[in-house]
N, C-alpha and C. Protein backbone atom coordinates (compact mmCIF):
# COMPACT_ATOMS: atom_id res chain seq x y z
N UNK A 1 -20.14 43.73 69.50
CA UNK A 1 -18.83 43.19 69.75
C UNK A 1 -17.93 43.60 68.58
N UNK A 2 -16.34 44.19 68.83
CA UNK A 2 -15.94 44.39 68.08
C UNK A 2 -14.73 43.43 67.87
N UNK A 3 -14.71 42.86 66.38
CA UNK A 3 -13.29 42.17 65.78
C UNK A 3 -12.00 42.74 66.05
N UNK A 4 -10.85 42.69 66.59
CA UNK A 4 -9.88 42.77 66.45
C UNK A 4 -9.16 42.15 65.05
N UNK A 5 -8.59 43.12 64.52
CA UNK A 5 -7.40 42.40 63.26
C UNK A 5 -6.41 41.99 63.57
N UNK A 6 -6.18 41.32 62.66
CA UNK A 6 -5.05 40.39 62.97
C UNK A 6 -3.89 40.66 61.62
N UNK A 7 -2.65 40.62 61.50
CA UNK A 7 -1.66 40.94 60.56
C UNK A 7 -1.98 39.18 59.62
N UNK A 8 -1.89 39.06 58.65
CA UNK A 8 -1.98 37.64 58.03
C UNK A 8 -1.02 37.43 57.58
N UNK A 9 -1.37 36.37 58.02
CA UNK A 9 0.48 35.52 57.90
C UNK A 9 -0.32 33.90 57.51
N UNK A 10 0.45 34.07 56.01
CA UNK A 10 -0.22 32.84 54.94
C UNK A 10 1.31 31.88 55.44
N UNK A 11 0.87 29.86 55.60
CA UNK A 11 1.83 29.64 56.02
C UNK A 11 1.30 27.96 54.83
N UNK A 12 2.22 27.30 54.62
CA UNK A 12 1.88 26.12 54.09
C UNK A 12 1.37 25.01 55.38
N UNK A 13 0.76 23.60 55.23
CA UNK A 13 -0.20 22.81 55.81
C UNK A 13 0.63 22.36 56.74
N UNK A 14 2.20 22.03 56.53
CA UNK A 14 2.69 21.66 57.20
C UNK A 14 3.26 22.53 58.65
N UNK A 15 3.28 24.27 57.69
CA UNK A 15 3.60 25.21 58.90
C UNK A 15 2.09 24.94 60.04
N UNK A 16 0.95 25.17 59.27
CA UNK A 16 -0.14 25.17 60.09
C UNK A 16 -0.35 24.52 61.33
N UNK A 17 0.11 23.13 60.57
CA UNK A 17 0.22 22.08 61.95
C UNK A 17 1.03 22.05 62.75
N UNK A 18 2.41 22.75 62.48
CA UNK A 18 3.58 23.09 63.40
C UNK A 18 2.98 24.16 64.45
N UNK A 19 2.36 25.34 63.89
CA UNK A 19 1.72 26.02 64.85
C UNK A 19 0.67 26.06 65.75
N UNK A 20 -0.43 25.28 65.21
CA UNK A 20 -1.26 24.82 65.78
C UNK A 20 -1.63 23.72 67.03
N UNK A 21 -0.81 23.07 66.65
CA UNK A 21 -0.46 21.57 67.50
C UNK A 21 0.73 21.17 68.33
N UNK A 22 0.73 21.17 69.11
CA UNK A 22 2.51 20.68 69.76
C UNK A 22 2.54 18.91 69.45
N UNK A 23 4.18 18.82 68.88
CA UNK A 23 4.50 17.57 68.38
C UNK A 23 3.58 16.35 68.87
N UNK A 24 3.34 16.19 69.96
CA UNK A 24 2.53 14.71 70.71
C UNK A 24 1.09 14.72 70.16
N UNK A 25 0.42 15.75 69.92
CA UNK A 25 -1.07 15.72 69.58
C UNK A 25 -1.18 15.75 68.64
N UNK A 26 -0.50 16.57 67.24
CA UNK A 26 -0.90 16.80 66.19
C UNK A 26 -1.19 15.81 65.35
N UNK A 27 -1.96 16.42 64.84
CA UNK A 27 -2.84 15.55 63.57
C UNK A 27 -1.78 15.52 62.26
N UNK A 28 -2.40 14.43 61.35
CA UNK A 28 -1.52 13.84 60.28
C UNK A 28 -1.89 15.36 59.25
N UNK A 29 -0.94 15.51 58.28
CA UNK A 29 -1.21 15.97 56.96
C UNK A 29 -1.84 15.72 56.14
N UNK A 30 -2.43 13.90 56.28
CA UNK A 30 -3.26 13.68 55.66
C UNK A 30 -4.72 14.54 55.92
N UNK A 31 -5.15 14.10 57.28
CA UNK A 31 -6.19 14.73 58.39
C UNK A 31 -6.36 16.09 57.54
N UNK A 32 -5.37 16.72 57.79
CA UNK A 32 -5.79 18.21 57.60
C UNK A 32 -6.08 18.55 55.97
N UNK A 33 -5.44 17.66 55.02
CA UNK A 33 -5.79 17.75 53.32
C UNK A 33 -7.07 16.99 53.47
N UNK A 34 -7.79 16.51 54.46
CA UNK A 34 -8.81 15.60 54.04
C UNK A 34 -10.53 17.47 54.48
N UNK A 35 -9.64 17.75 55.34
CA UNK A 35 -10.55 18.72 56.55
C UNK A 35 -10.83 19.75 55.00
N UNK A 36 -9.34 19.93 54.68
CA UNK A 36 -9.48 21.41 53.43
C UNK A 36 -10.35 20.54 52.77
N UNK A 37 -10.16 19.72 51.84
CA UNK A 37 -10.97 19.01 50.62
C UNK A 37 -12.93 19.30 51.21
N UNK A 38 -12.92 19.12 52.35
CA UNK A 38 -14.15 19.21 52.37
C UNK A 38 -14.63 20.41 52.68
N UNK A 39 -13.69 21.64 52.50
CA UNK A 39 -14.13 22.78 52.85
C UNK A 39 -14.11 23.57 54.39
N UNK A 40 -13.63 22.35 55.47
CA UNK A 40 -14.26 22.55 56.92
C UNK A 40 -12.91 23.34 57.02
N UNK A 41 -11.74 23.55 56.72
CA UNK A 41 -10.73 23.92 57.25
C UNK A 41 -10.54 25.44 56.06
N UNK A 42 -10.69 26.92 56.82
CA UNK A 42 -10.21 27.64 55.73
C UNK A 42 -8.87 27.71 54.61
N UNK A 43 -8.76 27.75 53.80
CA UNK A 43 -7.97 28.01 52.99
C UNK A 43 -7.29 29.04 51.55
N UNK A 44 -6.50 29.15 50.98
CA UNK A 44 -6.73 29.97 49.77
C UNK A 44 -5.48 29.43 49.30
N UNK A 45 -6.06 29.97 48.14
CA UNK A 45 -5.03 29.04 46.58
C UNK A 45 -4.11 30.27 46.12
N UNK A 46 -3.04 30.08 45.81
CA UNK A 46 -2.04 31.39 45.40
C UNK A 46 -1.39 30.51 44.45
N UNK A 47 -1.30 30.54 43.16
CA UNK A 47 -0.64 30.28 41.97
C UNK A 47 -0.36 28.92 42.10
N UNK A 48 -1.67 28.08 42.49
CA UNK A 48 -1.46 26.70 42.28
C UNK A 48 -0.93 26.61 43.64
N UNK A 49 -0.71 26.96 44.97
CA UNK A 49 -0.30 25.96 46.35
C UNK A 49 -1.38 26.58 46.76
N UNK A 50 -1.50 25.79 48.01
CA UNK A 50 -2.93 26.01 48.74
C UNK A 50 -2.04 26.65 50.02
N UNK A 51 -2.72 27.77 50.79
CA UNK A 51 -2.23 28.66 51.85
C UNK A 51 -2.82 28.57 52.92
N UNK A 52 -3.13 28.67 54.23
CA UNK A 52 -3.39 28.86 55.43
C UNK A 52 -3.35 29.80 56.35
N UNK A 53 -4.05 30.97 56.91
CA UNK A 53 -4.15 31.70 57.93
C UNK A 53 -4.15 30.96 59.20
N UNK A 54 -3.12 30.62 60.23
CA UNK A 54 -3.76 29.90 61.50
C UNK A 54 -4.22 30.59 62.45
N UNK A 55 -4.28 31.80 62.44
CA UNK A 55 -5.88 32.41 62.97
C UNK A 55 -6.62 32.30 62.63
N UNK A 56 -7.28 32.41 61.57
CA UNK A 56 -8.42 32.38 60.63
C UNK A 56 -8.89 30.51 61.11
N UNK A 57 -7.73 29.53 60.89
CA UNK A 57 -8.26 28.21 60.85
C UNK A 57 -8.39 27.86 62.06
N UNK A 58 -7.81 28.65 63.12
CA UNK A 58 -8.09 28.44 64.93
C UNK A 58 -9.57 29.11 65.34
N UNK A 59 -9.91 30.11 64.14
CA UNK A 59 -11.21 30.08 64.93
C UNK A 59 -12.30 29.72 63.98
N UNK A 60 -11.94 29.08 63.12
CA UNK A 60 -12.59 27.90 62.46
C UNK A 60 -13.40 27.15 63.17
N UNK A 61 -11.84 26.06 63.69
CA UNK A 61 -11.82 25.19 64.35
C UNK A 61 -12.69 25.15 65.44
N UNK A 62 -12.35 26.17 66.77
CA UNK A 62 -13.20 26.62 68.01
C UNK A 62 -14.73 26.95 67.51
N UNK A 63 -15.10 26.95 66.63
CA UNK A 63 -16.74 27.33 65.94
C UNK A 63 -17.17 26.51 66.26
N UNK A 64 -16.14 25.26 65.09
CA UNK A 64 -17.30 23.93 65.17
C UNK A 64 -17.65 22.73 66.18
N UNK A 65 -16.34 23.56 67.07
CA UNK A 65 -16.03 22.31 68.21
C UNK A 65 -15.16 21.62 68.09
N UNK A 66 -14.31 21.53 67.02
CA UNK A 66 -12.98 20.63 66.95
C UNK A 66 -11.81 20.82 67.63
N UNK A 67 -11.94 21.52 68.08
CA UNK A 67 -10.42 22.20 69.54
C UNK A 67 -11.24 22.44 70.38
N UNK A 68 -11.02 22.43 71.75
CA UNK A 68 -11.31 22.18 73.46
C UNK A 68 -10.23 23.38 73.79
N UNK A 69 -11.07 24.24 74.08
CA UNK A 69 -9.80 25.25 74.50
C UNK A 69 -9.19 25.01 75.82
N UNK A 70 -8.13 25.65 76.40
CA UNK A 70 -7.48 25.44 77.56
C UNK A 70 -7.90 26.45 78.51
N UNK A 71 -7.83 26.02 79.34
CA UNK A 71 -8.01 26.95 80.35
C UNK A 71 -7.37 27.00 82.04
């Protein structure tokens, strides 16, 4: 099977959840600083702020079972 790339586009926690979630479902900011702290949610550090790929954390997510995809 081959990976497709993806262009990366680093966004802050709050963009993440804007993209990830539509307004009615989304999860708190807390939620998601609690997910990074434990490692479950990818991340990377750039001069002291913490960054987000939401590709990278969408197929995170779909790994472990925490998103139900649509269909």
């Amino acid at each position: 099977m081959t990976e497709t790339k993806h262009e990366i586009k680093l966004t802050s926690a709050r963009g993440l959840l804007e993209q990830l979630w539509d307004e009615c479902g989304r999860p708190s900011l807390s939620w998601l600083r609690q997910q990074q702290k434990v490692n479950a949610i990818p991340h990377v550090k750039v001069a002291g702020k913490v960054f987000f790929d939401p590709v990278v954390v969408r197929k995170a997510l779909d790994a472990c079972g925490q998103v139900e995809g649509i269909e």
